[in-house]
C-alpha atoms as a PDB file:
ATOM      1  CA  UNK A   1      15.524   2.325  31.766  1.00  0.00           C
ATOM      2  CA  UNK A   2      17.240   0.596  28.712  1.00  0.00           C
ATOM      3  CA  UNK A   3      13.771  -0.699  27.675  1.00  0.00           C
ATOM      4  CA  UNK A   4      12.556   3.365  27.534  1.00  0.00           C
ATOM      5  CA  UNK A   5      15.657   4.839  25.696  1.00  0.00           C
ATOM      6  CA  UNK A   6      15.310   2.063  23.024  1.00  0.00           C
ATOM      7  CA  UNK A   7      11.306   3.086  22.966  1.00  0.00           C
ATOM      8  CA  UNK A   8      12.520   6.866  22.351  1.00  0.00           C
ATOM      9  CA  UNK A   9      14.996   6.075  19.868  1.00  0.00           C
ATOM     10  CA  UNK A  10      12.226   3.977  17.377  1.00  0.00           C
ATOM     11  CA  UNK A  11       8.993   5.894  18.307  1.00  0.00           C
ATOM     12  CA  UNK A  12       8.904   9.892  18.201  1.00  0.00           C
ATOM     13  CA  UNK A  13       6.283  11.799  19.599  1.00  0.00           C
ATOM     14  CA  UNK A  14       2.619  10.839  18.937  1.00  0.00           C
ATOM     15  CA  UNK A  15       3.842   7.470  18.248  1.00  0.00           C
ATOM     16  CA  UNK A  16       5.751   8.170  14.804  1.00  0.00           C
ATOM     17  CA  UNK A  17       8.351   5.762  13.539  1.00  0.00           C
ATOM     18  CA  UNK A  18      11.346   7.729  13.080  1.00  0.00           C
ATOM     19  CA  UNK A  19      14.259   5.049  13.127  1.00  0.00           C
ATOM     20  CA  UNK A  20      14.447   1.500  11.308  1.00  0.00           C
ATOM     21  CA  UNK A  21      12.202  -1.523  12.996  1.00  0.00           C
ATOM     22  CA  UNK A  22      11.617  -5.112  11.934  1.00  0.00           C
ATOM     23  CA  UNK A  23       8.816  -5.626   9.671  1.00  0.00           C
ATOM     24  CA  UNK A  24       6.458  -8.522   7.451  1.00  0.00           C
ATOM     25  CA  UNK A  25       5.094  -8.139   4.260  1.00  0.00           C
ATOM     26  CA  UNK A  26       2.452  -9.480   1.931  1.00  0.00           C
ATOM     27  CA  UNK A  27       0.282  -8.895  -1.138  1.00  0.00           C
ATOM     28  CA  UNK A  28      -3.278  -7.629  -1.941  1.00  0.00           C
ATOM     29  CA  UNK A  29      -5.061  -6.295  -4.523  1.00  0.00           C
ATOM     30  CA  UNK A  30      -8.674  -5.928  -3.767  1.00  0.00           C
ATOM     31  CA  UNK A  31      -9.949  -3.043  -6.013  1.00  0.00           C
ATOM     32  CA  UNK A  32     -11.921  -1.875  -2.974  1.00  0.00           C
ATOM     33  CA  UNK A  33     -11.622   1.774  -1.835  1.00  0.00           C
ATOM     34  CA  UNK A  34      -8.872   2.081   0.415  1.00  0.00           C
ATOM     35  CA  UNK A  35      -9.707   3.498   4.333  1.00  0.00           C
ATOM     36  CA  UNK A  36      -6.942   6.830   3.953  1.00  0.00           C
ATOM     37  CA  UNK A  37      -9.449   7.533   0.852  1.00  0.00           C
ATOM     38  CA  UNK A  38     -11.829   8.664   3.414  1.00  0.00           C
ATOM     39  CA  UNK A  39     -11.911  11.602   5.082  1.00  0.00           C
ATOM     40  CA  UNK A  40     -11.157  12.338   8.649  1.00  0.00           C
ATOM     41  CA  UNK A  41      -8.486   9.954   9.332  1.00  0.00           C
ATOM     42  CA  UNK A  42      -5.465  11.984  10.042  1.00  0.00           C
ATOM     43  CA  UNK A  43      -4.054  15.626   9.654  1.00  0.00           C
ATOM     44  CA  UNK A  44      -3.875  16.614   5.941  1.00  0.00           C
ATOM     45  CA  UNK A  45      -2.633  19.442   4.311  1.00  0.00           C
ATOM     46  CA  UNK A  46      -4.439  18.253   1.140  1.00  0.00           C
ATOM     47  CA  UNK A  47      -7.226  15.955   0.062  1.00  0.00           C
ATOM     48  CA  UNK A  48      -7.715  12.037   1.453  1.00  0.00           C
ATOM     49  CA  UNK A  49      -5.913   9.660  -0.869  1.00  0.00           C
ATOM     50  CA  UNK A  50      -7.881   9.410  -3.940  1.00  0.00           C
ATOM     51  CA  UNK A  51     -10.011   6.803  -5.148  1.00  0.00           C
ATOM     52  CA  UNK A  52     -11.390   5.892  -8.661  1.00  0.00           C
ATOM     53  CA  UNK A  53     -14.669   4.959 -10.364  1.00  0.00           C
ATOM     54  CA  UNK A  54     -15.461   1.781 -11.345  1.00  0.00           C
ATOM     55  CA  UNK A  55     -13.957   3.158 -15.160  1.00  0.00           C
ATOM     56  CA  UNK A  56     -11.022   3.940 -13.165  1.00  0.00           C
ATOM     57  CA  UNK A  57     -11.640   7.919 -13.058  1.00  0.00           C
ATOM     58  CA  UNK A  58     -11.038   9.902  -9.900  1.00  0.00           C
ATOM     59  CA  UNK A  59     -13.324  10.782  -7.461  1.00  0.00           C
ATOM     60  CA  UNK A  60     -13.410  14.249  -6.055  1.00  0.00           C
ATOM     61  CA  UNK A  61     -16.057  13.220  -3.443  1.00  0.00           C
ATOM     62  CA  UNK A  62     -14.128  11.816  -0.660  1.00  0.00           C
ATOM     63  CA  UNK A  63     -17.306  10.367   0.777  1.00  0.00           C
ATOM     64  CA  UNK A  64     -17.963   8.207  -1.479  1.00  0.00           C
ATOM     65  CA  UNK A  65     -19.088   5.030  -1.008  1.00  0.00           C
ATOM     66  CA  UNK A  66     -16.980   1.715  -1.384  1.00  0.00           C
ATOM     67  CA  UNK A  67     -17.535  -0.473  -4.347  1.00  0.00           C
ATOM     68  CA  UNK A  68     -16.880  -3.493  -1.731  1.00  0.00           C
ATOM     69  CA  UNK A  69     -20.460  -1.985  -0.206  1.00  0.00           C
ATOM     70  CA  UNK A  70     -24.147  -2.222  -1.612  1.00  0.00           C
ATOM     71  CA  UNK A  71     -24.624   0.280  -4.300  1.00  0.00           C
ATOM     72  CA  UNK A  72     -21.177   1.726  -3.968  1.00  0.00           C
ATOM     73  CA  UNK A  73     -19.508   3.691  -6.593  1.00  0.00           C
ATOM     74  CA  UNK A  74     -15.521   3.859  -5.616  1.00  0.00           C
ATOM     75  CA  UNK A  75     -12.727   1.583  -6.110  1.00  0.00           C
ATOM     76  CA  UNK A  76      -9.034   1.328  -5.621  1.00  0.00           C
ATOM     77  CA  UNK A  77      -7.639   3.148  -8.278  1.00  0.00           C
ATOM     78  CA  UNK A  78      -5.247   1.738 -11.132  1.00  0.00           C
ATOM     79  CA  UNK A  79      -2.280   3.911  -9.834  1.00  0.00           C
ATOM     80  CA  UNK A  80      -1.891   2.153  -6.499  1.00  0.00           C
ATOM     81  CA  UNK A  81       0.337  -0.272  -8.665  1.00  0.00           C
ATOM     82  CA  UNK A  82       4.131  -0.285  -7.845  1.00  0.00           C
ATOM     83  CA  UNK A  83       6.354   0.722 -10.681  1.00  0.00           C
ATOM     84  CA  UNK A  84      10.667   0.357 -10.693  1.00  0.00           C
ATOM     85  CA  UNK A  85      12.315   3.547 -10.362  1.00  0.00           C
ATOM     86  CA  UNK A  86      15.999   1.607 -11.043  1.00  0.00           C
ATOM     87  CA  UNK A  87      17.202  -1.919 -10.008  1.00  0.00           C
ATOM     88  CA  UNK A  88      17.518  -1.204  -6.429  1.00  0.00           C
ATOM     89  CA  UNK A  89      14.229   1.436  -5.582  1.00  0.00           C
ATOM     90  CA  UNK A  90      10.292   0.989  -6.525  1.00  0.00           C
ATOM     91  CA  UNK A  91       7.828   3.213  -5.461  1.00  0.00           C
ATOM     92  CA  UNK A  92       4.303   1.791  -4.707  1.00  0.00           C
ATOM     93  CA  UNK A  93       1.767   2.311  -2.036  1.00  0.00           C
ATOM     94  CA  UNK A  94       0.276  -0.479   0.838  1.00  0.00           C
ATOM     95  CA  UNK A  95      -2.189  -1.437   3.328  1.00  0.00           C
ATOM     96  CA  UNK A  96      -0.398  -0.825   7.153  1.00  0.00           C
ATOM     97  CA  UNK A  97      -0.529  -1.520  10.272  1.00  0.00           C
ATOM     98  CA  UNK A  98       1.612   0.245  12.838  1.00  0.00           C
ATOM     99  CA  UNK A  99       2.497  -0.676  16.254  1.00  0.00           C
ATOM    100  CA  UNK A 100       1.402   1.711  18.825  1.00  0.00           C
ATOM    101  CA  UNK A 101      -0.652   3.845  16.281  1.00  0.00           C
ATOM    102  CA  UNK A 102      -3.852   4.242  14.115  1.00  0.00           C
ATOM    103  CA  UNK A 103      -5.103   5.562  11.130  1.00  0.00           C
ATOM    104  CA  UNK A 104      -4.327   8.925  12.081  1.00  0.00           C
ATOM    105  CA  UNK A 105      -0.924   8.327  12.529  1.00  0.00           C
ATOM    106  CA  UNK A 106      -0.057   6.357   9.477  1.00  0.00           C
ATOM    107  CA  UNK A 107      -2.683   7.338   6.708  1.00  0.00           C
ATOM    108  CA  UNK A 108      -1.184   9.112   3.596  1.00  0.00           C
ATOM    109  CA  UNK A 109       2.625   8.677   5.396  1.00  0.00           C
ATOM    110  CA  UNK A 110       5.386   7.107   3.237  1.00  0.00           C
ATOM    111  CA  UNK A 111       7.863   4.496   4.418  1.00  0.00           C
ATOM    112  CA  UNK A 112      10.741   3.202   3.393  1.00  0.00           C
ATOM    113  CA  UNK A 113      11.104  -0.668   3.185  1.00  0.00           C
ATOM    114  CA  UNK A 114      14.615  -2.350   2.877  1.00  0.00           C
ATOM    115  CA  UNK A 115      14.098  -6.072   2.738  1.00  0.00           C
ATOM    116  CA  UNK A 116      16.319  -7.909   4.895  1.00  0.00           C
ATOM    117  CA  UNK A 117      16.034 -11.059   2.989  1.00  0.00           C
ATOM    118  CA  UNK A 118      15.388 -13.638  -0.043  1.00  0.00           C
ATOM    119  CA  UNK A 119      16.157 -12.075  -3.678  1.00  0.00           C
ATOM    120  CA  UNK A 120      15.147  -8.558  -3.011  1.00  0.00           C
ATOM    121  CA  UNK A 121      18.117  -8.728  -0.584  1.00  0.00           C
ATOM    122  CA  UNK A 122      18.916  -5.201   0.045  1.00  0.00           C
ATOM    123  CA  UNK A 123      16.306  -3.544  -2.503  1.00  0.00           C
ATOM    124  CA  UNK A 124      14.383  -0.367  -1.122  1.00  0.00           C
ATOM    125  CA  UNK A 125      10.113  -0.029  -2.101  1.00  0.00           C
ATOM    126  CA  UNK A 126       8.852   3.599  -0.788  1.00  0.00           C
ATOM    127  CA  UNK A 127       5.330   3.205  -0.351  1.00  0.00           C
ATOM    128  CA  UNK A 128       2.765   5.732   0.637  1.00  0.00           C
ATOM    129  CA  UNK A 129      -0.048   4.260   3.618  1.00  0.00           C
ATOM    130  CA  UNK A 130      -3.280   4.492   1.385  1.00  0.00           C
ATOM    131  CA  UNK A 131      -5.064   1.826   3.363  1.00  0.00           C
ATOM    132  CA  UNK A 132      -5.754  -0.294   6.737  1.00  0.00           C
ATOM    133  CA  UNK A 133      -5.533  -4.059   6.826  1.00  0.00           C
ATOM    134  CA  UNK A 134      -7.545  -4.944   9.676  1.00  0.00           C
ATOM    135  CA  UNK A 135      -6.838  -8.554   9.416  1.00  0.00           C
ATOM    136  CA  UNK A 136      -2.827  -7.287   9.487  1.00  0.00           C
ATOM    137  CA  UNK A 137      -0.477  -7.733  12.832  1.00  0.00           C
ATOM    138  CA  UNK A 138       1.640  -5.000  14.091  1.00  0.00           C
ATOM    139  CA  UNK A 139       4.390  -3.817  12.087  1.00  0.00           C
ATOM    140  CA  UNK A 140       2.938  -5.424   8.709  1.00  0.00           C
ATOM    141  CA  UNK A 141       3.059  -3.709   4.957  1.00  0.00           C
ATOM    142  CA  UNK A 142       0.380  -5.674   2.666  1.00  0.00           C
ATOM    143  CA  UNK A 143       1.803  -4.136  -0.410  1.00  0.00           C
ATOM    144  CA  UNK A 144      -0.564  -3.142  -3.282  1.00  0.00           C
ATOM    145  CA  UNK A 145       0.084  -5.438  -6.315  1.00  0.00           C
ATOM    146  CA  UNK A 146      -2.401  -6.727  -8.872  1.00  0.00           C
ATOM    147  CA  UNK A 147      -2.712 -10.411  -9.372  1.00  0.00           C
ATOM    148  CA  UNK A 148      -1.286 -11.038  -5.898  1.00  0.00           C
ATOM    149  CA  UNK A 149      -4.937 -11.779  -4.009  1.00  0.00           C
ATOM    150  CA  UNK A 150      -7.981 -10.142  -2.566  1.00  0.00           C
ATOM    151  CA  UNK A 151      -7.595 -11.308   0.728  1.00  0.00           C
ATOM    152  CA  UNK A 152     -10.743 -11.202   2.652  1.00  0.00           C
ATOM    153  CA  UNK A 153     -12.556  -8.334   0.261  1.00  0.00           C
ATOM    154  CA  UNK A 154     -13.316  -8.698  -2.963  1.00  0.00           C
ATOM    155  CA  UNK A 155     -13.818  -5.539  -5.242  1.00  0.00           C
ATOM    156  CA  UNK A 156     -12.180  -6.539  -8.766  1.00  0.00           C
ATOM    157  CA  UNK A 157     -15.561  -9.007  -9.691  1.00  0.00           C
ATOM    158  CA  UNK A 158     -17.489  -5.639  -9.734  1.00  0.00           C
ATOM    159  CA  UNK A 159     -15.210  -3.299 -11.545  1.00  0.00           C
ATOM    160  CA  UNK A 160     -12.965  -5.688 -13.523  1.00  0.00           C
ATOM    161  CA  UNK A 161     -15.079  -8.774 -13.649  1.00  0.00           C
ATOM    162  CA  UNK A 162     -12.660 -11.067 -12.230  1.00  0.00           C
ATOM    163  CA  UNK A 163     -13.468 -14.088 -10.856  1.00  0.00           C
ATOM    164  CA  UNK A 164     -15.171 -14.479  -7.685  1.00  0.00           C
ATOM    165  CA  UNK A 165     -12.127 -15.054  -5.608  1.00  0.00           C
ATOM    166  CA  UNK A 166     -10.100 -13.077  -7.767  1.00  0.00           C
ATOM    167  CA  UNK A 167      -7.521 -13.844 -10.100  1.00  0.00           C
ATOM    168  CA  UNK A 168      -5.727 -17.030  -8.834  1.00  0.00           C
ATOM    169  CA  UNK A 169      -5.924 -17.823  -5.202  1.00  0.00           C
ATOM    170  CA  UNK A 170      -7.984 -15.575  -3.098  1.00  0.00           C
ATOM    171  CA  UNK A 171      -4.726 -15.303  -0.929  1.00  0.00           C
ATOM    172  CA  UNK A 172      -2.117 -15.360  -2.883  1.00  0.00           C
ATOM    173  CA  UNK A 173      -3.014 -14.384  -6.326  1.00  0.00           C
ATOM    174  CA  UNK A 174      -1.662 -15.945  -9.470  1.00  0.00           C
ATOM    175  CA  UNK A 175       1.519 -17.899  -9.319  1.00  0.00           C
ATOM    176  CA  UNK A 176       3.594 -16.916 -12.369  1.00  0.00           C
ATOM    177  CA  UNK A 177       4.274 -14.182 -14.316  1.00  0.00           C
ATOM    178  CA  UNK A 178       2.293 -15.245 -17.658  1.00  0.00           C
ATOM    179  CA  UNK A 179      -0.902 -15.543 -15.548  1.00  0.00           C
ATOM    180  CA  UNK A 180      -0.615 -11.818 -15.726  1.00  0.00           C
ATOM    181  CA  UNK A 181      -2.509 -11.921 -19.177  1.00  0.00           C
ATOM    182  CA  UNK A 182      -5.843 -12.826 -17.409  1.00  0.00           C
ATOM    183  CA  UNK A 183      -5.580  -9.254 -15.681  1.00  0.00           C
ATOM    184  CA  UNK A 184      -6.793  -5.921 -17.401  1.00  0.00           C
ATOM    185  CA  UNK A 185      -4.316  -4.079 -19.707  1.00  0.00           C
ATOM    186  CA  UNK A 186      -4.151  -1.443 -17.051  1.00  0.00           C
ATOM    187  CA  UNK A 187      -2.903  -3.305 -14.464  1.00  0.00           C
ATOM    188  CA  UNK A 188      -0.718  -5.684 -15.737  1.00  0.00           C
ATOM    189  CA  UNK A 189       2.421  -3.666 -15.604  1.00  0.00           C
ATOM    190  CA  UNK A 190       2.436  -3.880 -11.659  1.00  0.00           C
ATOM    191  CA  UNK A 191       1.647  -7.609 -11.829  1.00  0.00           C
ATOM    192  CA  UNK A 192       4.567  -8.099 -14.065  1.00  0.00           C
ATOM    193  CA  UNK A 193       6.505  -5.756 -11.270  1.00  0.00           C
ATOM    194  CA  UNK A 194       6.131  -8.854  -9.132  1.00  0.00           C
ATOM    195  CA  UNK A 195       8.651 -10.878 -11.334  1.00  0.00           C
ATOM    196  CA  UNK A 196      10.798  -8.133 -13.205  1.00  0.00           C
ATOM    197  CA  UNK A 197      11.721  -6.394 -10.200  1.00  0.00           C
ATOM    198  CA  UNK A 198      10.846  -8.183  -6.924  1.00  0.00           C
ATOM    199  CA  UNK A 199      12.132 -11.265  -8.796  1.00  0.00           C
ATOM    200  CA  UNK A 200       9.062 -13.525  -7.462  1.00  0.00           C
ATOM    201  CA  UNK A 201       9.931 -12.987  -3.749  1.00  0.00           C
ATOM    202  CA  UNK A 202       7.718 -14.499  -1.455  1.00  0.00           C
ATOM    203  CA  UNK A 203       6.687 -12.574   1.160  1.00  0.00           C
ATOM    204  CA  UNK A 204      10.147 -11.050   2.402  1.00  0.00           C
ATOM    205  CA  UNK A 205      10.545  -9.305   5.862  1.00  0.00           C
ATOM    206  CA  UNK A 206      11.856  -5.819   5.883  1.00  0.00           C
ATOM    207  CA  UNK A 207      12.921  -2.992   8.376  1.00  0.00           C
ATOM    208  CA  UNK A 208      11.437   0.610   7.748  1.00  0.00           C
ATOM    209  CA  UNK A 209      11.411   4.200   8.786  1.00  0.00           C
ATOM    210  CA  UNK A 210       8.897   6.553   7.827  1.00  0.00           C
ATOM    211  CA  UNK A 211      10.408   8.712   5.038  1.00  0.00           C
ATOM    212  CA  UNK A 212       8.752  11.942   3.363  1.00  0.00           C
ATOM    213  CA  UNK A 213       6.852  11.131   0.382  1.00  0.00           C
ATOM    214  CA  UNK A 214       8.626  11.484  -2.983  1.00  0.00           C
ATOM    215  CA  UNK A 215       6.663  13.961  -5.292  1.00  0.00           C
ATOM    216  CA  UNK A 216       6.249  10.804  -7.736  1.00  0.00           C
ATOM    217  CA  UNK A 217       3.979   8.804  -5.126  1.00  0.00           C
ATOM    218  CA  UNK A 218       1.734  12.267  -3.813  1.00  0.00           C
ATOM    219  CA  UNK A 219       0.869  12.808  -7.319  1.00  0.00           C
ATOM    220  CA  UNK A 220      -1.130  10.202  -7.967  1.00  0.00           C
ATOM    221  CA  UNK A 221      -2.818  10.197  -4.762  1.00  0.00           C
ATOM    222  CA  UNK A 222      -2.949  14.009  -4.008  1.00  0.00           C
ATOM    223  CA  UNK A 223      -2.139  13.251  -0.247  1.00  0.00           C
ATOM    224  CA  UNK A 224      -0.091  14.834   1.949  1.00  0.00           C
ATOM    225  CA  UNK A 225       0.141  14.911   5.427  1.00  0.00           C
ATOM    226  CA  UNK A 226       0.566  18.134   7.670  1.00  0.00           C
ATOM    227  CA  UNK A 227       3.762  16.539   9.416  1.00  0.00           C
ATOM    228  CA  UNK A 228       5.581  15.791   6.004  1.00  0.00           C
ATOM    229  CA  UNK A 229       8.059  18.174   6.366  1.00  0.00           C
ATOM    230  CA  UNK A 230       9.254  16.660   9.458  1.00  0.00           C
ATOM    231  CA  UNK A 231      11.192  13.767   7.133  1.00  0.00           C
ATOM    232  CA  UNK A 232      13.459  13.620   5.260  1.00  0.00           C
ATOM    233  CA  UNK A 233      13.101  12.312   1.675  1.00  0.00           C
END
């Protein structure tokens, strides 16, 4: 019976995360149209997530193909890049995976991630679900940064003509903050974000709750969820 109340108390119905649970982290940045980008994956009141051209324009077709695909046209757009609100709070946007749920139940939702350890220490990054990473374990946030590795796609060759395993290491991206220089202009202030506010942290584990998205973050993705105003921001 314990075992069930504690269920209740983290998961509401359909699954949701409604309380704070134990979390990893890590890094991409794959320039590859994200999976909430396409349509049919949960309840919207709006628009999929948007994703860009390969001149980093929006696309209003939500259907179309991936850049990381033969003769695609869409990528991840520029404004997936986190960005400091103040010392303590960033807002950014991440690939998820959710125990006890699917796309449906996390694409386009916002979270709130307090890291529990290292030098972001009690720091707070919102981040709005904009992707899947299938290669990801329950309860795991691969948040969006540039410069901080492809991972297993590779996107940024095609629209930024990066190197063929990215900048850096294809998992794990550069390794200090001057390496940012080898990125475009564009994206370089969320790979400097990786040293001016998360202070270089590697990899911290976090707890989160599921949040309602900050006006900021829908925005630039134009996605909101018909259960939004179930959270609180």
């Amino acid at each position: 019976m314990k075992l069930f109340v504690v269920a209740l108390t983290l998961l509401g119905f359909g699954g949701t995360v409604v309380g704070d649970t134990n979390a990893t982290t890590t890094g991409y940045w794959d320039c590859c149209k994200p999976s909430c980008a396409w349509p049919g994956k949960a309840a919207l009141k709006t628009r999929p997530s948007l994703a860009c051209d390969i001149n980093d324009n929006p696309i209003q077709d939500a259907n179309a193909w991936s850049g990381c695909g033969d003769n695609g046209v869409a990528y991840m757009c520029s404004h997936e890049q986190p960005w400091a609100i103040n010392d303590t709070l960033s807002y950014g946007f991440a690939a998820v995976k959710i125990a006890g749920q699917d796309e449906s139940g996390w694409c386009c939702a916002c979270y709130e991630l307090t890291f529990t350890e290292g030098p972001v220490k009690g720091k707070k990054f919102v981040i709005q679900a904009t992707n899947t990473g299938g290669d990801l374990q329950d309860n795991h946030f691969d948040m969006a940064i540039p410069g901080c590795g492809v991972g297993y796609l590779n996107g940024c060759t095609a629209e930024y003509n990066a190197p063929p395993d990215g900048w850096g290491k294809r998992y794990g991206g550069i390794s200090q903050e001057s390496e940012c220089s080898q990125l475009p202009a564009k994206l370089q202030p969320g790979c400097k974000w990786r040293w001016d506010w998360y202070l270089g942290a590697q990899i911290p584990d976090v707890t989160f709750k599921r949040v309602k998205c900050p006006k900021e973050i829908t925005d630039k993705s134009q996605c909101i969820r018909e259960d939004e105003d179930s959270f609180c921001g």
